[in-house]
C-alpha atoms as a PDB file:
ATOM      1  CA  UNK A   1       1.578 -30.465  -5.257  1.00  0.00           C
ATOM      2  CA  UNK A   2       4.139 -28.276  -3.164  1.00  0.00           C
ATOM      3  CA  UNK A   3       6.509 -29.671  -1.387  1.00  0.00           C
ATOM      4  CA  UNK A   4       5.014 -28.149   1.968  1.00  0.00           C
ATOM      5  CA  UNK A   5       8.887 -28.719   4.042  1.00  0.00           C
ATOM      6  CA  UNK A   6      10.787 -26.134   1.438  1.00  0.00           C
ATOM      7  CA  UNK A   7       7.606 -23.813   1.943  1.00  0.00           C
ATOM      8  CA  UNK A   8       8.063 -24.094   5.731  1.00  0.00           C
ATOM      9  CA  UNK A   9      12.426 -24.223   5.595  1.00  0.00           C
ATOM     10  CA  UNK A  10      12.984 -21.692   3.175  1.00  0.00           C
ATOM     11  CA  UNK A  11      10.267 -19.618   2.035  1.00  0.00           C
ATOM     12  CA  UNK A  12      11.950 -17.051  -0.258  1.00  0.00           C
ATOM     13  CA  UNK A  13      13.538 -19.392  -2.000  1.00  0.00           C
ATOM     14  CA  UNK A  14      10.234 -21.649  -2.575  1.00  0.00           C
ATOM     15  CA  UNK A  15       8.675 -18.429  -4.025  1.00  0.00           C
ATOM     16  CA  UNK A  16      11.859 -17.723  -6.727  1.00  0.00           C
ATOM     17  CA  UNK A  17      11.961 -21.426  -7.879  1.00  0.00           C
ATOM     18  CA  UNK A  18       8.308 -21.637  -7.686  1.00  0.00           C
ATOM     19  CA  UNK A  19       8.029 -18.299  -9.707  1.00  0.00           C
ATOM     20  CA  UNK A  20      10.841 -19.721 -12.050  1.00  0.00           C
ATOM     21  CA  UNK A  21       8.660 -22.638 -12.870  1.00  0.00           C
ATOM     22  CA  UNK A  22       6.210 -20.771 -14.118  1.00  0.00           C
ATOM     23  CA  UNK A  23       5.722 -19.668 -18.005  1.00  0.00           C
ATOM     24  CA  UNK A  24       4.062 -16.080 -17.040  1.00  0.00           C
ATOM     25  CA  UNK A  25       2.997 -14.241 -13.517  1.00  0.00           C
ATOM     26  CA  UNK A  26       1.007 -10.673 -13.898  1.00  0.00           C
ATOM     27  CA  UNK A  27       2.972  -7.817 -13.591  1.00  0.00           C
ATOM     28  CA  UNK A  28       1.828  -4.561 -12.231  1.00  0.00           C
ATOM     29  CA  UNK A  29       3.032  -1.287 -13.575  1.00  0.00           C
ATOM     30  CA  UNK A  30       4.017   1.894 -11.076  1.00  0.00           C
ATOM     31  CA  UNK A  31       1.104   3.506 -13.067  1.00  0.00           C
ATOM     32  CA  UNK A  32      -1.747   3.003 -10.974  1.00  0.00           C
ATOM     33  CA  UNK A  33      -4.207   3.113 -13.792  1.00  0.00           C
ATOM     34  CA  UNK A  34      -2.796   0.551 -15.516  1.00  0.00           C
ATOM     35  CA  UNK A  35      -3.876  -3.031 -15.724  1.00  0.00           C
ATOM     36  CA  UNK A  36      -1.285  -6.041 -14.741  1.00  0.00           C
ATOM     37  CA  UNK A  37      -0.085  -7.960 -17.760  1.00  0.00           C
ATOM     38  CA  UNK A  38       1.323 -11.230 -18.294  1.00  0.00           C
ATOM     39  CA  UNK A  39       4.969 -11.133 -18.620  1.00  0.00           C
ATOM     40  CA  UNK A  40       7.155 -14.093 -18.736  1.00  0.00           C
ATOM     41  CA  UNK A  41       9.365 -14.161 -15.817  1.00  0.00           C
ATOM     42  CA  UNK A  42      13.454 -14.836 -15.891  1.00  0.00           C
ATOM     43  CA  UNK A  43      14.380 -15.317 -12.366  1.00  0.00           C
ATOM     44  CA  UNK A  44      17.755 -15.360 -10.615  1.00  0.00           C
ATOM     45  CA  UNK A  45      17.149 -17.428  -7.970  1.00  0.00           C
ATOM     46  CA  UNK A  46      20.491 -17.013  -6.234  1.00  0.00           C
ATOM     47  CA  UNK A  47      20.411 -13.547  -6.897  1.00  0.00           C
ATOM     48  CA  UNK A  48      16.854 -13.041  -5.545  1.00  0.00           C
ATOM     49  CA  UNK A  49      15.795 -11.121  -8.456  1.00  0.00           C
ATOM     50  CA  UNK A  50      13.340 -11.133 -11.496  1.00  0.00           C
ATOM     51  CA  UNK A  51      13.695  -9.846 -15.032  1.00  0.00           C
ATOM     52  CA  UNK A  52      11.491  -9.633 -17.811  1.00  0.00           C
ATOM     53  CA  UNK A  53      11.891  -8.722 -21.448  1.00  0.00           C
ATOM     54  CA  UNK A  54       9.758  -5.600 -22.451  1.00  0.00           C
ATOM     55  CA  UNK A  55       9.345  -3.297 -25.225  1.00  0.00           C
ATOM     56  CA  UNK A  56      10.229  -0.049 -24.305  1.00  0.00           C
ATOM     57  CA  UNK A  57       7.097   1.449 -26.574  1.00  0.00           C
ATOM     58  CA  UNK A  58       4.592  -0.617 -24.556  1.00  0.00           C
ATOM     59  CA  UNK A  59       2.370   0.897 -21.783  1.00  0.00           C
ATOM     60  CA  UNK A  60       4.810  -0.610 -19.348  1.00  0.00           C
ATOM     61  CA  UNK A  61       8.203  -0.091 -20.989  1.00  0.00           C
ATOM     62  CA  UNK A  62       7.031   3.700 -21.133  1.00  0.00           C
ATOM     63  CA  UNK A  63       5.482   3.685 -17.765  1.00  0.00           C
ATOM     64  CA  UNK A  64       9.267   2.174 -16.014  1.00  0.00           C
ATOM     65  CA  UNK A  65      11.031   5.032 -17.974  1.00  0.00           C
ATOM     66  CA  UNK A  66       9.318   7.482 -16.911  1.00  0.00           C
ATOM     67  CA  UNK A  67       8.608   6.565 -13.166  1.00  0.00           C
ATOM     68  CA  UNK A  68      10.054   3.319 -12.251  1.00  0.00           C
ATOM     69  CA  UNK A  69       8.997   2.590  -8.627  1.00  0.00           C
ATOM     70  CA  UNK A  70       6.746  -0.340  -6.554  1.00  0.00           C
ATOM     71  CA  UNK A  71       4.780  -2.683  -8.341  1.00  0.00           C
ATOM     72  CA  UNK A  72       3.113  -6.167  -7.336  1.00  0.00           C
ATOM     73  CA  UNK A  73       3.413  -9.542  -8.929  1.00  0.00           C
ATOM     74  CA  UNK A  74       0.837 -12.184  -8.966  1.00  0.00           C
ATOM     75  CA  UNK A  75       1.729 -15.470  -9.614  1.00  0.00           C
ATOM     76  CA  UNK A  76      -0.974 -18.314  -9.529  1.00  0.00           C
ATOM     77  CA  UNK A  77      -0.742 -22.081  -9.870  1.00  0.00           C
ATOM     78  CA  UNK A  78      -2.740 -25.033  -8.713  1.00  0.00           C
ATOM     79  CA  UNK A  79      -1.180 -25.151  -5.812  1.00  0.00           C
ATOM     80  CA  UNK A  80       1.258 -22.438  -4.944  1.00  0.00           C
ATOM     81  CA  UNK A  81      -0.349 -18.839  -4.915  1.00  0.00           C
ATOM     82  CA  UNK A  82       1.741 -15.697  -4.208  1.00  0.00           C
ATOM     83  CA  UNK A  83       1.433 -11.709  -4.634  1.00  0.00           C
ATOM     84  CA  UNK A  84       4.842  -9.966  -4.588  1.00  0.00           C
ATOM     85  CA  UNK A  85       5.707  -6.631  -3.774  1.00  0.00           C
ATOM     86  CA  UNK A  86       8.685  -4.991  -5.243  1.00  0.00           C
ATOM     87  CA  UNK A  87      10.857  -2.702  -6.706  1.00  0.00           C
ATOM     88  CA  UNK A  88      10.495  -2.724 -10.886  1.00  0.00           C
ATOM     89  CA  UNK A  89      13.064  -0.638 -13.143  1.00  0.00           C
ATOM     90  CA  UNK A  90      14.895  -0.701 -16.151  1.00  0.00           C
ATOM     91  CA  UNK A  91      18.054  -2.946 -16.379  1.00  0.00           C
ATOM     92  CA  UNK A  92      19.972  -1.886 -19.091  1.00  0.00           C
ATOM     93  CA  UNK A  93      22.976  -4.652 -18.487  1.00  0.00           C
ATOM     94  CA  UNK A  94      23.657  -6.650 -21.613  1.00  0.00           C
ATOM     95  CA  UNK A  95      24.975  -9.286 -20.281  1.00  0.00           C
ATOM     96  CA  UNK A  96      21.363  -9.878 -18.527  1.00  0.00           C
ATOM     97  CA  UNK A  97      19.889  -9.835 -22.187  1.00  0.00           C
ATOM     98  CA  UNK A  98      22.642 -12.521 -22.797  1.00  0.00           C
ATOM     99  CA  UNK A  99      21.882 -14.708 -19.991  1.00  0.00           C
ATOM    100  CA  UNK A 100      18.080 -15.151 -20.552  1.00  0.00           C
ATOM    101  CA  UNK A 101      17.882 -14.725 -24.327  1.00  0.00           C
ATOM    102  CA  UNK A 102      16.076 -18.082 -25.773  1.00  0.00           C
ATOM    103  CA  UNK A 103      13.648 -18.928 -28.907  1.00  0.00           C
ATOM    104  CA  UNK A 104      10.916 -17.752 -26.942  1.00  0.00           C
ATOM    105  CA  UNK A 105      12.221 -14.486 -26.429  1.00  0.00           C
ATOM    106  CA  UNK A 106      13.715 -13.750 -29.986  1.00  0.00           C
ATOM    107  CA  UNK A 107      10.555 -14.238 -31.404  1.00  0.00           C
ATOM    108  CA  UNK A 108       9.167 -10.978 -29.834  1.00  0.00           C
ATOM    109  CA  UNK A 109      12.372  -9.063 -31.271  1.00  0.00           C
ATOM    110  CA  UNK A 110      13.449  -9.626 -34.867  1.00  0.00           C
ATOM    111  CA  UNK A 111      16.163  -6.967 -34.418  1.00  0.00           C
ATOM    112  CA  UNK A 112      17.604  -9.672 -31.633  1.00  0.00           C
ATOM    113  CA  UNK A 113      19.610  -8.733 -28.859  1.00  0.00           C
ATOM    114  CA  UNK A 114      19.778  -4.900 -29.815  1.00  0.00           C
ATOM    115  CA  UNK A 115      16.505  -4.476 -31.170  1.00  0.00           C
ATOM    116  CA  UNK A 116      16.118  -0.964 -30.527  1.00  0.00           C
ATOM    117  CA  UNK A 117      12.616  -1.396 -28.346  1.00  0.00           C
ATOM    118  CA  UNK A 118      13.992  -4.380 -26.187  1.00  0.00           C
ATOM    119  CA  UNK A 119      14.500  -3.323 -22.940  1.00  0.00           C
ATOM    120  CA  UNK A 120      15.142  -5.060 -19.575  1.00  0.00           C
ATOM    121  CA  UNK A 121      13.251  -5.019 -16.395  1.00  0.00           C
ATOM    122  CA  UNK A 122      14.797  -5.683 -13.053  1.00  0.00           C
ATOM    123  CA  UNK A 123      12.245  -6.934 -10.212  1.00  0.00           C
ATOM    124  CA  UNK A 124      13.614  -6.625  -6.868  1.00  0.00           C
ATOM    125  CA  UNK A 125      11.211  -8.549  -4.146  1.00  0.00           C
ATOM    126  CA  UNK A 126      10.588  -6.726  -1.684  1.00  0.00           C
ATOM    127  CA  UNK A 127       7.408  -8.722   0.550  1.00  0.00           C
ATOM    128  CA  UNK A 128       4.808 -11.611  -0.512  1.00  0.00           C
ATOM    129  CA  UNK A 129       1.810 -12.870   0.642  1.00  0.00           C
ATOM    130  CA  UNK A 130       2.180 -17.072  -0.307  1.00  0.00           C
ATOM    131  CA  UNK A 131      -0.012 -19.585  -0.038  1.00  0.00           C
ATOM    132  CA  UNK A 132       0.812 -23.523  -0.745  1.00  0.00           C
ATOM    133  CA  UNK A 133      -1.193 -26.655  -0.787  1.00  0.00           C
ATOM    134  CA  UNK A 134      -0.096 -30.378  -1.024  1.00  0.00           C
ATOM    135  CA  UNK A 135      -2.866 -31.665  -1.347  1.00  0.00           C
ATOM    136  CA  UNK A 136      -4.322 -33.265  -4.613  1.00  0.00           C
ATOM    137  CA  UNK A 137      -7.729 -32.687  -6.308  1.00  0.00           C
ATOM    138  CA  UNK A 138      -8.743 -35.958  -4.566  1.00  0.00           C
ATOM    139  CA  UNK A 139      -7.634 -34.428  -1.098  1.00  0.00           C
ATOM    140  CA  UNK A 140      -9.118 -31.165  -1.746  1.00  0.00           C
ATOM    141  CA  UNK A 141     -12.032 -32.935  -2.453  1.00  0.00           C
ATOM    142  CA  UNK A 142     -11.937 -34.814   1.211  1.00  0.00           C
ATOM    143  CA  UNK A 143     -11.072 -31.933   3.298  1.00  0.00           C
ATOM    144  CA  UNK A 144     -14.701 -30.024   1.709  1.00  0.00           C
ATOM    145  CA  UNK A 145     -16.528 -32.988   2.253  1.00  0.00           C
ATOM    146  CA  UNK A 146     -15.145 -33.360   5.816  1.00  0.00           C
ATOM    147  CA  UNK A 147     -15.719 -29.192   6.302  1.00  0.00           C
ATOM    148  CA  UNK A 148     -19.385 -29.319   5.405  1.00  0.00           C
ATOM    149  CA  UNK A 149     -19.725 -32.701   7.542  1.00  0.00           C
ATOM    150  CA  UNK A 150     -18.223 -31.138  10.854  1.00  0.00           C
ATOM    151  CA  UNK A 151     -18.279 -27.613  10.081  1.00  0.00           C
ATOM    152  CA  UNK A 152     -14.749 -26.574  10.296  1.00  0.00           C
ATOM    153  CA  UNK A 153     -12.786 -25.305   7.960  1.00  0.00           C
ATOM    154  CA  UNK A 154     -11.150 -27.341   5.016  1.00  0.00           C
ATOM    155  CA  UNK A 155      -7.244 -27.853   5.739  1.00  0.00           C
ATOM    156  CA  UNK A 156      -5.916 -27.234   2.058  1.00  0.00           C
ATOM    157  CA  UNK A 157      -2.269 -25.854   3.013  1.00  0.00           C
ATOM    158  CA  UNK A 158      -0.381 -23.308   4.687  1.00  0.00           C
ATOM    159  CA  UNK A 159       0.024 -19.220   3.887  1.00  0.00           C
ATOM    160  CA  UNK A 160       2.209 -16.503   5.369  1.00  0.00           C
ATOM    161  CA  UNK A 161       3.518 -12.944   4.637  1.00  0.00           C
ATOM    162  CA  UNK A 162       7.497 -13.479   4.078  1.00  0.00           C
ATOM    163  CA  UNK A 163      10.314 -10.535   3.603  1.00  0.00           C
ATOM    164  CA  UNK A 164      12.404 -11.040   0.681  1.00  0.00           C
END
């Protein structure tokens, strides 16, 4: 359940540690015929940013060289739901690489840290649409029942458009 009081105090900084909590979102690529793919998110939380590890012969990786621009982010849980607009390029910092590089990730480059088709990608946040619920299945469950007994709406959590 989210904690409904950090989505209310500080929304931007629900989204990044709610985002950072999660083991993939679906990224969007600045080519507009492209699908979103799952990427697994690194997130700076202080910094308000969002890498991800790419290969720079993929779709994507080509697609950021080439045109690197606004893309959105969808990242869906339970109970936290968000789509995030933002700016996506190539991060070419090593010391990013550095900072994120786990098991996980070397798996997906057996030339390691300077595999020559590793690339960065920054995600800068621009705007999100969130939505949050603290309320369990057992809850849910009692607000629908209630809904279809009085004919109002289920209450099942809170959503609002936030700048980032």
């Amino acid at each position: 359940m989210t904690d409904l009081k950090k989505f209310e105090e500080n929304p931007q900084r629900h989204l990044l540690e709610e985002i950072k909590g999660a083991r993939c979102v679906m990224l969007g690529s600045p080519s507009h015929d492209a699908h979103m793919q799952p990427m697994a998110p690194q997130v700076d939380v202080d910094a308000g940013v969002i890498y991800f590890y790419s290969d720079n012969t993929s779709e994507l990786g080509r697609s950021i060289l080439t045109e690197p621009g606004t893309v959105h982010m969808c990242h869906i849980s339970n109970d936290y739901q968000a789509c995030v607009k933002g700016k996506l390029s190539p991060h070419g910092d090593l010391a990013t690489v550095d900072k994120f590089w786990n098991p996980m990730v070397a798996a997906w480059y057996p030339g390691g840290k300077t595999d020559p088709k590793l690339m960065m990608l920054k995600f800068e946040p621009q705007d999100a649409n969130v939505w949050a619920s603290d309320k369990s299945m057992l809850g849910v469950l009692f607000e629908v029942a209630k809904a279809n007994l009085t004919g109002k709406a289920p209450d099942l959590g809170k959503s609002k458009a936030i700048q980032l």
